[in-house]
C-alpha atoms as a PDB file:
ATOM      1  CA  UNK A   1     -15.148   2.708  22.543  1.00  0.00           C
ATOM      2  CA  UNK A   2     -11.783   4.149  22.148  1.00  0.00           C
ATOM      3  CA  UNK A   3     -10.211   2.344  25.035  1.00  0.00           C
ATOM      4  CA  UNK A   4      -8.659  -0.543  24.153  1.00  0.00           C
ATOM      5  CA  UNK A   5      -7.139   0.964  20.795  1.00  0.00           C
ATOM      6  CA  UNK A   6      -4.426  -0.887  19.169  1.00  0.00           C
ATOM      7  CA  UNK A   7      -2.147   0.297  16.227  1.00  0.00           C
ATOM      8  CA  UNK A   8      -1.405  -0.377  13.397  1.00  0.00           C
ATOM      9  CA  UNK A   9       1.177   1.009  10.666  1.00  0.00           C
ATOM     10  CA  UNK A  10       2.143   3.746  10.502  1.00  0.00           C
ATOM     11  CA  UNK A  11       3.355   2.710   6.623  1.00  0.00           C
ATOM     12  CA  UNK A  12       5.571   5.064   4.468  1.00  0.00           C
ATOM     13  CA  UNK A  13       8.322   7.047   5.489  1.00  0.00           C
ATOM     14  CA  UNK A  14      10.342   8.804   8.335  1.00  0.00           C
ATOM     15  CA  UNK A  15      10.531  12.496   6.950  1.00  0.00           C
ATOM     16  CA  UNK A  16       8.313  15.074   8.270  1.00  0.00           C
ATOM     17  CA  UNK A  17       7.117  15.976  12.007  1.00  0.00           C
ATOM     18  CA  UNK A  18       5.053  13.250  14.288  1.00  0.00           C
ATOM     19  CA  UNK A  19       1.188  13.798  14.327  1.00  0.00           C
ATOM     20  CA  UNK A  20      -1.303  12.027  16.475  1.00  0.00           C
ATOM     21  CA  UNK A  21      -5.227  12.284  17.003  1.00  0.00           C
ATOM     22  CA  UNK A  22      -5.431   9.345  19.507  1.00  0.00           C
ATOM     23  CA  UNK A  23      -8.494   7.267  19.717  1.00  0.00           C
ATOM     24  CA  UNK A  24     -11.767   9.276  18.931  1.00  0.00           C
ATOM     25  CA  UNK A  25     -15.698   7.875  20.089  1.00  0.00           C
ATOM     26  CA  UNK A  26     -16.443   8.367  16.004  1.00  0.00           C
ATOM     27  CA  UNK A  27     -14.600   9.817  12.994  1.00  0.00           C
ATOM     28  CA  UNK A  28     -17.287  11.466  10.852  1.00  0.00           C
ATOM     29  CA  UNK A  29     -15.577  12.194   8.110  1.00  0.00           C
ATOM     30  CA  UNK A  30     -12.456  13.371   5.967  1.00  0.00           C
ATOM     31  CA  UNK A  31     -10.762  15.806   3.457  1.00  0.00           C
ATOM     32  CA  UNK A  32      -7.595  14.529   1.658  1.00  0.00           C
ATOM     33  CA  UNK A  33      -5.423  16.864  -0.394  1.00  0.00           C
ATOM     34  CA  UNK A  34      -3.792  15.139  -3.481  1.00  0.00           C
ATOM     35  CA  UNK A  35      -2.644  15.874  -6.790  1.00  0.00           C
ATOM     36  CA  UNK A  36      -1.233  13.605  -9.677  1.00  0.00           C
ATOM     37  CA  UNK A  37       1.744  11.935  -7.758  1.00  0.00           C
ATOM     38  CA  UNK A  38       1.020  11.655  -3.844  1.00  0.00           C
ATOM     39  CA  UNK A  39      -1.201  12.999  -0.658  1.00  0.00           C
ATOM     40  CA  UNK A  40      -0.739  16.330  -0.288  1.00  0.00           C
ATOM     41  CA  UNK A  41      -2.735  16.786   3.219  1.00  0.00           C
ATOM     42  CA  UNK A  42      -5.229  14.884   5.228  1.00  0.00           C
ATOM     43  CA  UNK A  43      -7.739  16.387   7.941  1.00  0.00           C
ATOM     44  CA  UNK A  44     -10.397  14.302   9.660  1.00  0.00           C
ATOM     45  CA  UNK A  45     -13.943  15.209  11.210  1.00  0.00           C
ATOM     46  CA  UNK A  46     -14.475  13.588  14.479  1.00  0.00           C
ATOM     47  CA  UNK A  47     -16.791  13.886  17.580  1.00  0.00           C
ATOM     48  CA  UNK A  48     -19.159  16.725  17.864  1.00  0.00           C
ATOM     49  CA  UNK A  49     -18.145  18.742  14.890  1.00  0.00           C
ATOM     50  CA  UNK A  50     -14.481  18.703  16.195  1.00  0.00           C
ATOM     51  CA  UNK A  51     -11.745  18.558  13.056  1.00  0.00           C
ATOM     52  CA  UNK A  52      -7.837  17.917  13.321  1.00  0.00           C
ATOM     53  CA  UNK A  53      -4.991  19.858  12.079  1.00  0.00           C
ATOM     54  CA  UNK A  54      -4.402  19.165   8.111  1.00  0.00           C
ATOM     55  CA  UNK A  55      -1.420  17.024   8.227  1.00  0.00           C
ATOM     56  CA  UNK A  56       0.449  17.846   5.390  1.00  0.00           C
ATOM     57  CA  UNK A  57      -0.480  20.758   3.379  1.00  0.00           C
ATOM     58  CA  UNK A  58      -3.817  22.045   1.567  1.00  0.00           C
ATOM     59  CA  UNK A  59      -2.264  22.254  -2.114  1.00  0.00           C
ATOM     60  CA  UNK A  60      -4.274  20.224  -4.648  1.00  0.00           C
ATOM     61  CA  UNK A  61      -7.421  18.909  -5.710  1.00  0.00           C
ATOM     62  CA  UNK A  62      -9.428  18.882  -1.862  1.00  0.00           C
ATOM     63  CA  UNK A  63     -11.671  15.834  -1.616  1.00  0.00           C
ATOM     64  CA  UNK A  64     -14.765  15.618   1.555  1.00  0.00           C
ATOM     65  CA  UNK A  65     -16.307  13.000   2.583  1.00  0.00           C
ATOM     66  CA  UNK A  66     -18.775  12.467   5.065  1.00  0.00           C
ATOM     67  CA  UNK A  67     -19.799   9.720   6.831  1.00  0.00           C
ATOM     68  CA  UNK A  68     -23.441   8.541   7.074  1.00  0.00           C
ATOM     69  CA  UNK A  69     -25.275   7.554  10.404  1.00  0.00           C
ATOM     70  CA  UNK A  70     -24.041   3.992  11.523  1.00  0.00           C
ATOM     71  CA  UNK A  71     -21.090   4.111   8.917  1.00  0.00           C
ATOM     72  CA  UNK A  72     -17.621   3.646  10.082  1.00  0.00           C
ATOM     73  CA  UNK A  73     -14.089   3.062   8.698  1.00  0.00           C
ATOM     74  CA  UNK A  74     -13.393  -0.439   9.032  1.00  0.00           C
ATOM     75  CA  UNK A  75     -10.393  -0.380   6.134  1.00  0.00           C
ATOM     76  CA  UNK A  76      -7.753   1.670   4.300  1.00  0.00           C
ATOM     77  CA  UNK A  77      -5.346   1.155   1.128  1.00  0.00           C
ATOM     78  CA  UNK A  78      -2.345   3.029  -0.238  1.00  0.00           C
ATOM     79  CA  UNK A  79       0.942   3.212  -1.729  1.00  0.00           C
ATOM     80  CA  UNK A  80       4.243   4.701  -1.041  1.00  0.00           C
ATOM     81  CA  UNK A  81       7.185   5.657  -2.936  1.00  0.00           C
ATOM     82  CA  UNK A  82      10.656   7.638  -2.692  1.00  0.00           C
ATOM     83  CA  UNK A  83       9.901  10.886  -4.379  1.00  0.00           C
ATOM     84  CA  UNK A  84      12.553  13.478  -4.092  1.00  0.00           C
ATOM     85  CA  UNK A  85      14.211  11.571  -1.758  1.00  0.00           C
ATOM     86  CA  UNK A  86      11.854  11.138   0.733  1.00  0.00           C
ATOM     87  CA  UNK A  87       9.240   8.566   1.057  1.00  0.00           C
ATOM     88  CA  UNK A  88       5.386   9.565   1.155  1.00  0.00           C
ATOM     89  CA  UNK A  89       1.905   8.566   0.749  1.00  0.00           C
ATOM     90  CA  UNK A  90       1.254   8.225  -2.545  1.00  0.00           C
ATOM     91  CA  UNK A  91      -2.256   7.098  -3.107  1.00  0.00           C
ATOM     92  CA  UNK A  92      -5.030   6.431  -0.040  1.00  0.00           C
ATOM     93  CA  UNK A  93      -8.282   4.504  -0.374  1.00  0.00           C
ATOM     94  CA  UNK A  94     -10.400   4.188   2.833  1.00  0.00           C
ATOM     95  CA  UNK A  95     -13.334   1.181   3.308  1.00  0.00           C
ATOM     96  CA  UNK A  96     -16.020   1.378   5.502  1.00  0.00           C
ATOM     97  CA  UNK A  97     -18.478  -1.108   7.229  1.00  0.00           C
ATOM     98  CA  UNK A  98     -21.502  -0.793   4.472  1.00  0.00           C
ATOM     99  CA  UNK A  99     -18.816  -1.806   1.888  1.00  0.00           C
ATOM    100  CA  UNK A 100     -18.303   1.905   0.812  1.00  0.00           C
ATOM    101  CA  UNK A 101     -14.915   2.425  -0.901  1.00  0.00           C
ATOM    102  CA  UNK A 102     -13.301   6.280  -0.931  1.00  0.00           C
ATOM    103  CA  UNK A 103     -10.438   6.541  -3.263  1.00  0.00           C
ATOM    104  CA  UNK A 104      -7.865   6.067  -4.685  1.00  0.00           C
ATOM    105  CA  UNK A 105      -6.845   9.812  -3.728  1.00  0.00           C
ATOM    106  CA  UNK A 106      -3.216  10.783  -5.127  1.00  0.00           C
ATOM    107  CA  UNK A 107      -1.518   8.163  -7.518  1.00  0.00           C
ATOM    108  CA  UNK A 108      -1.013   4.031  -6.942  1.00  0.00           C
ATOM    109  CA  UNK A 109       2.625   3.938  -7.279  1.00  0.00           C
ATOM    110  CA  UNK A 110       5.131   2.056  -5.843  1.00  0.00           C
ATOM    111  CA  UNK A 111       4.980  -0.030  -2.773  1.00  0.00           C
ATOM    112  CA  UNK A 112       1.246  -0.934  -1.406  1.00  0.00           C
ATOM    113  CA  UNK A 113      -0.124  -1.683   2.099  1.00  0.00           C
ATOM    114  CA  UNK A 114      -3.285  -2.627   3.253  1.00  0.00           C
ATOM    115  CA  UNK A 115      -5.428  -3.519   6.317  1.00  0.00           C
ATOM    116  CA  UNK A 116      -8.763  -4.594   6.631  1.00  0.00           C
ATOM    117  CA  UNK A 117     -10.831  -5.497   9.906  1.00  0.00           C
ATOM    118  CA  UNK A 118     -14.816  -5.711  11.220  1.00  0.00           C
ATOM    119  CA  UNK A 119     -13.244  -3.713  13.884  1.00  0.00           C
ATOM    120  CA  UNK A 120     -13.648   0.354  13.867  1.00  0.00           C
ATOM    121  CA  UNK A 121     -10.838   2.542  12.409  1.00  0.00           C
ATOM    122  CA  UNK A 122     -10.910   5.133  15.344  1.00  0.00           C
ATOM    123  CA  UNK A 123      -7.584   7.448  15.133  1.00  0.00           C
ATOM    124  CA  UNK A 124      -5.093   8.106  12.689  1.00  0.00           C
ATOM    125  CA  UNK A 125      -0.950   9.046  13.288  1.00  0.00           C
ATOM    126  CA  UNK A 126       2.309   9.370  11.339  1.00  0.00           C
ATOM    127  CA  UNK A 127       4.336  12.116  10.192  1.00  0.00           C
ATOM    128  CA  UNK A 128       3.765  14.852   7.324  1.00  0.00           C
ATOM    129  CA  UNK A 129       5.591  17.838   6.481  1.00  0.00           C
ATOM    130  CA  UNK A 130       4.607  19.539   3.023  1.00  0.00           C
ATOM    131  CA  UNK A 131       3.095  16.218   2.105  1.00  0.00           C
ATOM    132  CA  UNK A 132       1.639  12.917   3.886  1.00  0.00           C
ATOM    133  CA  UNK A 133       4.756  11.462   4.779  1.00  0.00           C
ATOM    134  CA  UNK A 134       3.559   7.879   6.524  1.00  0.00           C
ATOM    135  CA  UNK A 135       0.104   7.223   7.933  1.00  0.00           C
ATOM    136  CA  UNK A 136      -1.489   4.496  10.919  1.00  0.00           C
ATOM    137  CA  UNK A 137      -4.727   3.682  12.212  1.00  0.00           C
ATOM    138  CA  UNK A 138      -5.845   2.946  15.406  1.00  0.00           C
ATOM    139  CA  UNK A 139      -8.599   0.185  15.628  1.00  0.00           C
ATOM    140  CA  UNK A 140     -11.085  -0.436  17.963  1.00  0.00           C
END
């Protein structure tokens, strides 16, 4: 499935260090980090129990969702905005083929950005240092 992956994004800003899951067969899940002004940390469950690196940092409220049999992200939502003079993911709201909506995590402030597809939201990159700095999908 996750051969012909295209991007898309990554949206927000060009602080922190580059992170990259590539294409994965299924992402089963995620826990987001946030608090009352941005994204804090992201980590996603993929594959057969595998789990990526937190991007970002652990600090806030820790949200986990997991994904039931068949379902699949299909759609994501956010905002960005300068905050102490560097741009980050503000707010994050993820969509999923049986029109289940996660989110808003963080704070809707400033700029938005959104993408929706049928197609299958299989990987995830951008950069993050002590927050989510920028985020984009790969679809399938």
């Amino acid at each position: 499935m996750a051969g012909t992956a295209v991007q898309q994004g990554p949206w927000g800003g060009a602080n922190g260090a580059v992170f990259d899951m590539h294409p994965q067969p299924i992402i089963l899940g995620f826990t987001v980090w946030a608090d009352s002004q941005y994204i804090n940390g992201i980590q996603f469950q993929y594959g057969q129990g595998s789990s990526t690196s937190v991007y970002g940092t652990r600090r806030g409220t820790p949200t986990t969702v997991t994904f039931q049999p068949g379902e699949f992200l299909n759609g994501i939502e956010g905002s960005i905005d300068k905050i102490v003079g560097a741009y980050v993911v503000c707010s994050l709201t993820f969509n999923t083929n049986t029109s289940n909506t996660y989110g808003p995590y963080g704070s809707v402030q400033g700029s938005t950005f959104a993408f929706k597809s049928t197609a299958a939201i299989v990987g995830f990159f951008g950069r993050s240092a002590q927050q989510l700095n920028a985020i984009g999908i790969y679809i399938d």
